[in-house]
Every structure is written in C-alpha cells, then in structure tokens.
C-alpha atoms as a PDB file:
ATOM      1  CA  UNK A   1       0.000   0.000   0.000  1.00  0.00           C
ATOM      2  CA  UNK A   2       1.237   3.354  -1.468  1.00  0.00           C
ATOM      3  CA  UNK A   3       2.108   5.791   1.649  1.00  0.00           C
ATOM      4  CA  UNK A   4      -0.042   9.007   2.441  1.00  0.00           C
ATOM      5  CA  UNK A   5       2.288  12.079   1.630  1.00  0.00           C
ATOM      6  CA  UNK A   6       5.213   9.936   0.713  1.00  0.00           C
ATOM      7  CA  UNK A   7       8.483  11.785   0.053  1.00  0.00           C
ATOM      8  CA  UNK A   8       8.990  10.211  -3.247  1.00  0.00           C
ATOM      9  CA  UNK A   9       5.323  10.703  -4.454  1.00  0.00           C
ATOM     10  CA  UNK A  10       7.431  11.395  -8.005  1.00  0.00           C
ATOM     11  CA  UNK A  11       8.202   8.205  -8.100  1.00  0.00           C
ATOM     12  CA  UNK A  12       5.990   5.606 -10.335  1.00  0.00           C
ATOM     13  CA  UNK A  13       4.807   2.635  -9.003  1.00  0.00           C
ATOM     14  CA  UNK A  14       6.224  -0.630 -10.896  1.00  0.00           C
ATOM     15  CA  UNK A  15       4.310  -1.541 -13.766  1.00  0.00           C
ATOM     16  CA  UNK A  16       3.664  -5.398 -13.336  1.00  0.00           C
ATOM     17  CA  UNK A  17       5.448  -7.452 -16.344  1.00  0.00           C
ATOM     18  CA  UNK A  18       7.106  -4.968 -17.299  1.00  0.00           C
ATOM     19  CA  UNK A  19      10.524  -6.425 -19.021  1.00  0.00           C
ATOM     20  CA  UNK A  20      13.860  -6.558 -17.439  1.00  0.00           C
ATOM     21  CA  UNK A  21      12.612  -8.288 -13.347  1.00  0.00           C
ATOM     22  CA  UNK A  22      11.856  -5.986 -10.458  1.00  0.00           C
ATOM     23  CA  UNK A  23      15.258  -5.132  -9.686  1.00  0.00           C
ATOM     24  CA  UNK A  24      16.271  -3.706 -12.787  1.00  0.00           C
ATOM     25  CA  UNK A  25      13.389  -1.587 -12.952  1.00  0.00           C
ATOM     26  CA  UNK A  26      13.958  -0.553  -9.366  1.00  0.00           C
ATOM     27  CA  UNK A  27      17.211   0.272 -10.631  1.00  0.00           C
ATOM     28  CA  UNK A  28      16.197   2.525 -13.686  1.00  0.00           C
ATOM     29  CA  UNK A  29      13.480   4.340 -11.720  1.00  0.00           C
ATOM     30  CA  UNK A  30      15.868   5.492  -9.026  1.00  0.00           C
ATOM     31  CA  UNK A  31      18.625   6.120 -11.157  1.00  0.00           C
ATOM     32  CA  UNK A  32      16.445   8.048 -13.773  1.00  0.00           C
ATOM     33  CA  UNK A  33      15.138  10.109 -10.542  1.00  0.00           C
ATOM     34  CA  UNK A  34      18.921  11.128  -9.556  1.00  0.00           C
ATOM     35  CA  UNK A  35      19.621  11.949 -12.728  1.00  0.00           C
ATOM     36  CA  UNK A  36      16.387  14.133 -12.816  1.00  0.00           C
ATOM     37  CA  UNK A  37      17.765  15.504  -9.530  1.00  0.00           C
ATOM     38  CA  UNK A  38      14.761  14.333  -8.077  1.00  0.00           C
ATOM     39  CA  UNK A  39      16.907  12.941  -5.572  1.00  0.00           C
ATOM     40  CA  UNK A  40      19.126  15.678  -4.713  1.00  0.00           C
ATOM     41  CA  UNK A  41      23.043  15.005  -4.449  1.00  0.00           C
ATOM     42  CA  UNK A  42      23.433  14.133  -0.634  1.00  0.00           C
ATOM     43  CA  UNK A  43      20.232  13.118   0.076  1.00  0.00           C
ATOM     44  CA  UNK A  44      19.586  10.093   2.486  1.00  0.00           C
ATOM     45  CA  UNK A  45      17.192   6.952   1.467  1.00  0.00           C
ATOM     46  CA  UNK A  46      14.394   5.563   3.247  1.00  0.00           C
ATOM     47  CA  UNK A  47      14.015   2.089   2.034  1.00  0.00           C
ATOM     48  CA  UNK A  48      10.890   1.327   3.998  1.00  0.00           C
ATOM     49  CA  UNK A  49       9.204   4.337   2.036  1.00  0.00           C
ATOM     50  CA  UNK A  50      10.602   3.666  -1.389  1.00  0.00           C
ATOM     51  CA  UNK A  51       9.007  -0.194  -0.975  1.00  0.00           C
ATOM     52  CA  UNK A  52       5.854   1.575  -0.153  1.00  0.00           C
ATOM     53  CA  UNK A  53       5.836   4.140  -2.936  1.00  0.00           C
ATOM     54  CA  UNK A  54       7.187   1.540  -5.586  1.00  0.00           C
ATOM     55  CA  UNK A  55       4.941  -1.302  -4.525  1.00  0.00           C
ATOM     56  CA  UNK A  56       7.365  -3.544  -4.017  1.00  0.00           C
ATOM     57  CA  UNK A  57       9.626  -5.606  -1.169  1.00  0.00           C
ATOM     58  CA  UNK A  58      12.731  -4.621   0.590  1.00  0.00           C
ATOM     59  CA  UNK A  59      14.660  -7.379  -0.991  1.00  0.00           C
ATOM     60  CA  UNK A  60      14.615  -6.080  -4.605  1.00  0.00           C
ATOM     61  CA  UNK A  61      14.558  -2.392  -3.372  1.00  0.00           C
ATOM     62  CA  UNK A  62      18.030  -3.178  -1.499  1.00  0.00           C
ATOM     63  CA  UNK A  63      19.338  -5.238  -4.612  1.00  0.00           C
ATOM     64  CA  UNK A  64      18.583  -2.099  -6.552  1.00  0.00           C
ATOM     65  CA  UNK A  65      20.591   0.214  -4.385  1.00  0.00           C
ATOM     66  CA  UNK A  66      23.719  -2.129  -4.432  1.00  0.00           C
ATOM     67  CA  UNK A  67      24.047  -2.192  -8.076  1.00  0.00           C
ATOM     68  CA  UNK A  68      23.625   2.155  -8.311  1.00  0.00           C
ATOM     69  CA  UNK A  69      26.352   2.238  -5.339  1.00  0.00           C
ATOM     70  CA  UNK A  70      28.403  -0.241  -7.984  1.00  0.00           C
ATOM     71  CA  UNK A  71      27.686   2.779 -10.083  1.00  0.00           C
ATOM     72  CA  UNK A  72      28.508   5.495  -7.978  1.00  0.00           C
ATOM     73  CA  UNK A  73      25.308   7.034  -7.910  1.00  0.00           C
ATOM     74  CA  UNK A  74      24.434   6.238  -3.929  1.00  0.00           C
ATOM     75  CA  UNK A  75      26.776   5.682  -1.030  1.00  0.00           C
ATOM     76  CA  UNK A  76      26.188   2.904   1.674  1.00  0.00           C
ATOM     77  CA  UNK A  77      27.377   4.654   4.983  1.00  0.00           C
ATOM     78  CA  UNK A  78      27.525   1.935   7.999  1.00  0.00           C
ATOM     79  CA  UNK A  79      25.183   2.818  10.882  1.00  0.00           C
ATOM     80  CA  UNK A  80      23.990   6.006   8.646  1.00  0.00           C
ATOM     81  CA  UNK A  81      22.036   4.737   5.981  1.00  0.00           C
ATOM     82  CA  UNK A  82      21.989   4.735   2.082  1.00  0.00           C
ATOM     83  CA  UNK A  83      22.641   8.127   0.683  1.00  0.00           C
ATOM     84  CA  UNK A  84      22.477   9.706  -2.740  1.00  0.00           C
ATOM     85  CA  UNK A  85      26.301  10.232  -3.801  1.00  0.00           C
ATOM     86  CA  UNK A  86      27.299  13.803  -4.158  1.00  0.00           C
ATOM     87  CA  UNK A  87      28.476  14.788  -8.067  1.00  0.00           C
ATOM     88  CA  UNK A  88      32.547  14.102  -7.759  1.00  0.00           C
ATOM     89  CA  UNK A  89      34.092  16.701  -9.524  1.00  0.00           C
ATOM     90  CA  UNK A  90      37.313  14.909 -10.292  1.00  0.00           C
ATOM     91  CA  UNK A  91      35.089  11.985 -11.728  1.00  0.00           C
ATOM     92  CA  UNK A  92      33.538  14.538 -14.383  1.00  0.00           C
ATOM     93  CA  UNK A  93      36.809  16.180 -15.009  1.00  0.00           C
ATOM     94  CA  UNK A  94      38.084  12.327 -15.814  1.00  0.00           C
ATOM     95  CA  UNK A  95      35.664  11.924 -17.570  1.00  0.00           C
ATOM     96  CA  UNK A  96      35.682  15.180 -20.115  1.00  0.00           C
ATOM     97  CA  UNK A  97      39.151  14.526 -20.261  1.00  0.00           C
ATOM     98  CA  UNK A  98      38.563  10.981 -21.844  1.00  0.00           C
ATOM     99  CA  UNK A  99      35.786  12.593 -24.220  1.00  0.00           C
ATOM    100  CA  UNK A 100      38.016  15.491 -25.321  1.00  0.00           C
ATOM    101  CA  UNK A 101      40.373  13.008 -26.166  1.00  0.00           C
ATOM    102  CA  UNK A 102      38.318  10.652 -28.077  1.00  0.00           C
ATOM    103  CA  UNK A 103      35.824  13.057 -29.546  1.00  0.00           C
ATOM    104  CA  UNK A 104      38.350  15.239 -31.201  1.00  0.00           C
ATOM    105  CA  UNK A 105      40.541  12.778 -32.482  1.00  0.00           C
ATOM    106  CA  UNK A 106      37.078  11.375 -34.099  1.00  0.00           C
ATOM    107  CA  UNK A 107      36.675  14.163 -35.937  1.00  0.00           C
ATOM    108  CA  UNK A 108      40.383  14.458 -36.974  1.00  0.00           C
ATOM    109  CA  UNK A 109      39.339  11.421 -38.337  1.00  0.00           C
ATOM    110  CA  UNK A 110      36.237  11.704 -40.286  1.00  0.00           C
ATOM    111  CA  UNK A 111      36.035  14.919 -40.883  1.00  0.00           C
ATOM    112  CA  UNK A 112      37.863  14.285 -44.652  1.00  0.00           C
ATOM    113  CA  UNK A 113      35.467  11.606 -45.427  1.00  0.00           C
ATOM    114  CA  UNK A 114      32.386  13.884 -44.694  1.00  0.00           C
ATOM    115  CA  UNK A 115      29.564  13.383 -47.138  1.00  0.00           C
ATOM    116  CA  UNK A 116      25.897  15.891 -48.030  1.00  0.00           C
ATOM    117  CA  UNK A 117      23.967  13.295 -45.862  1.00  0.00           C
ATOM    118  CA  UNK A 118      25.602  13.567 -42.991  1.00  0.00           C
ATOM    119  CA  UNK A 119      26.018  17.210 -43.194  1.00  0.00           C
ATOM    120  CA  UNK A 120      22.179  17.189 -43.758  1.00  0.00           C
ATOM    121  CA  UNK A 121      21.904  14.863 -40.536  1.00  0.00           C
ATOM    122  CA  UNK A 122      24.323  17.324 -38.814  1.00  0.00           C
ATOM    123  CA  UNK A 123      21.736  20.230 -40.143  1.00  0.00           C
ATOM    124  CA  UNK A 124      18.072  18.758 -38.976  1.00  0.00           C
ATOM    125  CA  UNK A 125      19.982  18.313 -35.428  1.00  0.00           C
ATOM    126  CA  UNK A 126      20.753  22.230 -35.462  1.00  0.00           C
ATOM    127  CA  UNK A 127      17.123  23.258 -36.372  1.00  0.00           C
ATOM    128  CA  UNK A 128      15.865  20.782 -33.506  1.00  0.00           C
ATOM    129  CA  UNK A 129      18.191  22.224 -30.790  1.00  0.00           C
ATOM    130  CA  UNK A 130      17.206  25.855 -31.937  1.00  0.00           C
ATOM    131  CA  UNK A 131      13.587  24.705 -31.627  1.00  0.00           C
ATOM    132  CA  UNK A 132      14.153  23.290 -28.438  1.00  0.00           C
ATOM    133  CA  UNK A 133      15.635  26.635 -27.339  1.00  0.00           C
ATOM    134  CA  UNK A 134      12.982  28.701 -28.294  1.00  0.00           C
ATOM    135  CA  UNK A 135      10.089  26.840 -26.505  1.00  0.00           C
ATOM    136  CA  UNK A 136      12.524  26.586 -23.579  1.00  0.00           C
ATOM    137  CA  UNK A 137      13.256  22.875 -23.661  1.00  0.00           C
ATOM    138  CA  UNK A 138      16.086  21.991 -21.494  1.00  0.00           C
ATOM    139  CA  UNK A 139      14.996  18.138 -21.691  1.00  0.00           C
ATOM    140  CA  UNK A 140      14.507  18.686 -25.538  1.00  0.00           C
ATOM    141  CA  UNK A 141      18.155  20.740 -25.955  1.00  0.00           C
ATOM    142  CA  UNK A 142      20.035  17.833 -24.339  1.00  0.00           C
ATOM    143  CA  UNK A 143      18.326  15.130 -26.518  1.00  0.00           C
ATOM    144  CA  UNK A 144      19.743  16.754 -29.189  1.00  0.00           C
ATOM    145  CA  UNK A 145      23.082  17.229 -27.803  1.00  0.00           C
ATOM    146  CA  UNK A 146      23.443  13.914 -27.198  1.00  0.00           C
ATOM    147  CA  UNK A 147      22.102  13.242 -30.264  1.00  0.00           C
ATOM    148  CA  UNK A 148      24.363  15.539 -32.039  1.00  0.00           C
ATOM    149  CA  UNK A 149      26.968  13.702 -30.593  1.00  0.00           C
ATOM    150  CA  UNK A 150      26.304  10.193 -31.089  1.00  0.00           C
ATOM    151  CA  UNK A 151      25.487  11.078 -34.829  1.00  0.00           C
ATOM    152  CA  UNK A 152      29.535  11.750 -35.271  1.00  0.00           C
ATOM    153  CA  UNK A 153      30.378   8.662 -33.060  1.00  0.00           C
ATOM    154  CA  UNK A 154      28.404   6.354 -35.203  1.00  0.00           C
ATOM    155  CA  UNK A 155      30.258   7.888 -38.424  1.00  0.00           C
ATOM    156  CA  UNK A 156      33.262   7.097 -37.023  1.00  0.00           C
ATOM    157  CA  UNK A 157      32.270   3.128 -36.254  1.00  0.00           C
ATOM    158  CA  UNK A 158      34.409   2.426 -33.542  1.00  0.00           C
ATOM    159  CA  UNK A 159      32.329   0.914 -31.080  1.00  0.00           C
ATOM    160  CA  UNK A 160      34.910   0.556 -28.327  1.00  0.00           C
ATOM    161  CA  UNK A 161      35.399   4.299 -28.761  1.00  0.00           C
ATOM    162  CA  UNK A 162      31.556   5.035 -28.317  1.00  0.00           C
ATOM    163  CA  UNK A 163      31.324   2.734 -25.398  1.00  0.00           C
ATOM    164  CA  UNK A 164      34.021   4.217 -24.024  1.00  0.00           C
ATOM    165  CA  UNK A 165      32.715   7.664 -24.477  1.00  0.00           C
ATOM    166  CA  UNK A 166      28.998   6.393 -23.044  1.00  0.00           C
ATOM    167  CA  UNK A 167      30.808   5.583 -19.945  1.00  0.00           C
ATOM    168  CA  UNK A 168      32.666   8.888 -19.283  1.00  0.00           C
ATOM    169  CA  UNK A 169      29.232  10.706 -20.157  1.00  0.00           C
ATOM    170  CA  UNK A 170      28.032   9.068 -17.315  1.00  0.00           C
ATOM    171  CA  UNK A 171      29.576  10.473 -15.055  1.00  0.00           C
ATOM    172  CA  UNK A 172      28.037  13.579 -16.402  1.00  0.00           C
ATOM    173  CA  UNK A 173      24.240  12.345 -16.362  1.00  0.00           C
ATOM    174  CA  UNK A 174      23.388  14.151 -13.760  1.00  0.00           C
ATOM    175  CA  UNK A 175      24.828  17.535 -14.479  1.00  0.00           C
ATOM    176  CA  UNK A 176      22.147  18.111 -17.446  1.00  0.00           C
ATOM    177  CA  UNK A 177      19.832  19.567 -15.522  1.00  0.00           C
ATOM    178  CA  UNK A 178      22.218  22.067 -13.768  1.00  0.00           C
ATOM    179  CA  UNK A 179      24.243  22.750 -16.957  1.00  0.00           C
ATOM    180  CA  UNK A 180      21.242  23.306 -19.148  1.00  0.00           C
ATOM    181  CA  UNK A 181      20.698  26.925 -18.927  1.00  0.00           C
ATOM    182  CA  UNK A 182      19.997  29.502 -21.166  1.00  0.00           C
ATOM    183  CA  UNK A 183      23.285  30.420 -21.519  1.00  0.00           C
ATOM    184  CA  UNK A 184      25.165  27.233 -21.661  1.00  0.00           C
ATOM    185  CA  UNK A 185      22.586  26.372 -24.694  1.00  0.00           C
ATOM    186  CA  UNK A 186      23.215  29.352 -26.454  1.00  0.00           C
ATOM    187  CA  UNK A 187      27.174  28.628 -26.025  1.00  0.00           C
ATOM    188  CA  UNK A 188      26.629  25.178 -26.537  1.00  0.00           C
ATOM    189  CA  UNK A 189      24.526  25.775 -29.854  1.00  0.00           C
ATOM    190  CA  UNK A 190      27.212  28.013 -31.073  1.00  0.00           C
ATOM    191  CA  UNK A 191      29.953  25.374 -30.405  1.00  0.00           C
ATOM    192  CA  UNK A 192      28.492  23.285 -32.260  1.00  0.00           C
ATOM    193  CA  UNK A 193      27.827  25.505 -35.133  1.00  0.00           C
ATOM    194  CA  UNK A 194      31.697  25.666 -34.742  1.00  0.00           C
ATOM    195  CA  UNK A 195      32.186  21.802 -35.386  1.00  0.00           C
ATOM    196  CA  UNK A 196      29.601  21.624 -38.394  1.00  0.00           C
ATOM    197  CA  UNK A 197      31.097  24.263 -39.971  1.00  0.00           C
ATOM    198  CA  UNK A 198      34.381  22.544 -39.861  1.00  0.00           C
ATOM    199  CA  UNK A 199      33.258  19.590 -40.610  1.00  0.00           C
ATOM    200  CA  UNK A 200      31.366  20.966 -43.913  1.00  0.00           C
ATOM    201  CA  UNK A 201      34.825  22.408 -44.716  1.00  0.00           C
ATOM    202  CA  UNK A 202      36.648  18.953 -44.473  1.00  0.00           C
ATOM    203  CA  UNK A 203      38.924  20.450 -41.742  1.00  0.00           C
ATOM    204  CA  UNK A 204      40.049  17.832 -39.662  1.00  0.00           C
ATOM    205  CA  UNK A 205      42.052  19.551 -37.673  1.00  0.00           C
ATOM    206  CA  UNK A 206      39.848  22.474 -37.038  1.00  0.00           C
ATOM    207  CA  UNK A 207      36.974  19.912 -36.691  1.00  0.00           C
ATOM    208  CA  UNK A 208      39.001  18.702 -33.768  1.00  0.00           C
ATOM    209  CA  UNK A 209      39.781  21.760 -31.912  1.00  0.00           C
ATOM    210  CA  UNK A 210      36.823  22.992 -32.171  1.00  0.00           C
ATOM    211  CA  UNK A 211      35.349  19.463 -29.830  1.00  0.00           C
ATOM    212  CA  UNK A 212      38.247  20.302 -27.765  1.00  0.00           C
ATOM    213  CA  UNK A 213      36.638  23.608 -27.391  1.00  0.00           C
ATOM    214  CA  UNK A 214      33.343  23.017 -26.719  1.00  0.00           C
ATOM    215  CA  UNK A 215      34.067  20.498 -23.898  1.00  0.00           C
ATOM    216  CA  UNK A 216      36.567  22.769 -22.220  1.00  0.00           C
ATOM    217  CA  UNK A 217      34.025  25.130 -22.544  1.00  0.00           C
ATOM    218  CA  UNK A 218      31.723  22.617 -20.605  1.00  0.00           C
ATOM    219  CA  UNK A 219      34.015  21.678 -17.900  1.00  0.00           C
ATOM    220  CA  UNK A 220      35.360  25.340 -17.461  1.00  0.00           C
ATOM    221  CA  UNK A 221      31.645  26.167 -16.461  1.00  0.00           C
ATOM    222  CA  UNK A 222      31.126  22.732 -14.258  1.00  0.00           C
ATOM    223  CA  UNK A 223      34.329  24.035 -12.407  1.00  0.00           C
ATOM    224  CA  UNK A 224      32.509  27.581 -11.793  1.00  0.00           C
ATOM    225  CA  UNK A 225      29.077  26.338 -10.973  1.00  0.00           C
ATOM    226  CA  UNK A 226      30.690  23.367  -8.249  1.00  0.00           C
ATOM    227  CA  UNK A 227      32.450  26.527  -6.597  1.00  0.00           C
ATOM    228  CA  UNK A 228      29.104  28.384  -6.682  1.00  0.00           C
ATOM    229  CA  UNK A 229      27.375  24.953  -5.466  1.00  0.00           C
ATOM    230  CA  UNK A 230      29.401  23.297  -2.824  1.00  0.00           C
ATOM    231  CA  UNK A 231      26.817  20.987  -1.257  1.00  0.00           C
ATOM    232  CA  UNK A 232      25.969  18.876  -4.881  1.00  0.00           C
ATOM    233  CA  UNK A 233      29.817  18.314  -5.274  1.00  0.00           C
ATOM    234  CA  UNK A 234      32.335  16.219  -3.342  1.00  0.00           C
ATOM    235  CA  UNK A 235      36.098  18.095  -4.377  1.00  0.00           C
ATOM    236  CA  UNK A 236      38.695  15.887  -4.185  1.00  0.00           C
ATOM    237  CA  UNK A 237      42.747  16.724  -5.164  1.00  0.00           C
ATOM    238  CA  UNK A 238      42.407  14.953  -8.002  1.00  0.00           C
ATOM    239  CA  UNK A 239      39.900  17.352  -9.947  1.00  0.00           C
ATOM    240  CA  UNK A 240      42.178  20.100 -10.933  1.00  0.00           C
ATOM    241  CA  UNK A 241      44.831  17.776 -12.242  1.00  0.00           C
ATOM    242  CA  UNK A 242      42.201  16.000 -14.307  1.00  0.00           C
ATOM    243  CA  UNK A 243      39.942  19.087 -15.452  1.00  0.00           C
END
C-alpha cells in the first residue's frame, strides 16, 4: 500500500510485467530520478518508504541500491544509511578529459570523409536544438546534444570508442539539468555551429579543436558552478589535475 504524503510521491509505481525483473526496474526508476535531480546530491534513502511508494519488497529495493552504489550514484554509509552520492568533480573532469580526447581525435578522423547526408543529418539536429531553445526545452536541448553527438560517433564506427565515451558521459548524467541553462545552450549551440562548420569544410584539424573547445568550454563552467554549489559536489585533489 502506497504511503499518504510519501516523500517520493514522483516516483511511479512498478508496472507489473514490465521487461527486465523488479530489480532492474527498481534500478532505472531510481537512477532516472537522480539523474532528474529528483533525488538531490546528498540526500539520504528511506528504504521502507521507497518499498511503499514503488509497490514492491525490501529485498529487490536493497538489490537495486547495491548495483547504483556499484555505479557510484548512492553511497552505503555503515550505521547512517543509504545516501544519494554527491556529483565528484574529479570523476567529471576524468571523464571530459577521456571525451576530449576521443571526440576530437574522431573528428580528426572523419572529418575528410564527410559526405551531403551527414552534413544534412548534422543540419536537422541544429534546427531541432534551436527549436528546443525557443520553446525553452532543457529536456529537448540535451536530446539533441546527445544526439548531435552520437550522430559523429556512429560515423566514425568504432564501437569501443563510443562505449568508451557512453561511460565517461556518465559520469556527467546528472549535471544536465544544472548545466542546461539559457546560456550554456546558447554557447553550446554556437559550439556546435563551430564543429559543423568545420566539418562541412573537411577540416580535420579544425573539426578537432573545435570538440576540444566546446568540452573545455563545458568543464570550465562545471568548475565555476561546483564553486558556486558546494553541497551537490564532493572536491577531491584529483579534480584540478584532471579538469
């Protein structure tokens, strides 16, 4: 039985039969609700309410939880309780570092071979994420990013490149929300005006940069909205050596 004013009244109860067993869906609903910031970085679980609001046991529920702390995404503190993991900034700046790295070099690479239909692809994406700006979409915008994105890394055909780039992104999942403002659209829609336009031109080199730009663009503004926002991040050493 659902609770009366639950705290995680956003949360779905499990559809019955619904592929993939209770756990994994467990699983995806919580993590989807971090990454929503739903769950706010540094906030503690209550399993007892989470069974209630999900319809569902403690055993799955707890199974659940394991595999996002295998992820990084919750923290198991003994005698404390389960707690939503705060965003580590020397994870994301890892992570960007292993995407400017591999995303530029991918254009390098493919941006000789460019042809009119993927330039055309590369063109519809544009339109979309200026759509998506003016009716104020952040969800929208980031589809497209990531879209925009995994358009090049499929031209490229590497597939241990694009999982590894999948993985470093994320790290990153649960910065869209707080990244996608106004302004980082409009300077991430111009970036990537920057990397078409290179890319029509056959430049591989300035193809490449201009990645390199756009994500040190990203983390450069991660860096000054963790400062700004101390309580979502956990700053360790490491972060300025990998940013």
């Amino acid at each position: 039985m659902k609770m009366h004013n639950s705290p995680y009244a956003f949360l779905s109860p499990l559809q019955r039969g619904k592929r993939g067993g209770a756990v994994q869906n467990i699983q995806d609903v919580i993590r989807e609700a971090i990454v929503r910031l739903d769950l706010a970085p540094g906030t503690f679980l209550d399993k007892k309410a989470l069974c209630e609001q999900l319809g569902t046991s403690r055993f799955p529920v707890s199974e659940a939880l394991g595999r996002l702390a295998d992820e990084g995404f919750v923290e198991v503190l003994p005698q404390h309780g389960t707690r939503v993991t705060r965003i580590d900034l020397a994870d994301c700046g890892e992570a960007m570092f292993i995407r400017r790295a591999l995303e530029s070099d991918a254009l390098r690479r493919i941006a000789p071979h460019v042809n009119a239909a993927l330039l055309a692809e590369l063109e519809r994406n544009m339109e979309a994420q200026a759509a998506a700006m003016a009716r104020d979409d952040r969800i929208g915008f980031h589809e497209c990013d990531i879209a925009l994105h995994d358009l090049l890394l499929d031209t490229l055909g590497f597939e241990r490149v694009k999982t590894a780039v999948f993985a470093a992104r994320a790290k990153l999942d649960r910065l869209r929300l707080f990244m996608c403002t106004p302004q980082r659209q409009a300077s991430t829609f111009a970036e990537h005006r920057g990397i078409v336009e290179a890319l029509a031109a056959r430049d591989g080199e300035a193809a490449g940069r201009a990645m390199e730009h756009h994500l040190n663009m990203v983390m450069e503004e991660l860096t000054d909205f963790a400062a700004d926002n101390p309580d979502a991040f956990a700053v360790t050493e490491k972060a300025t050596a990998a940013a």
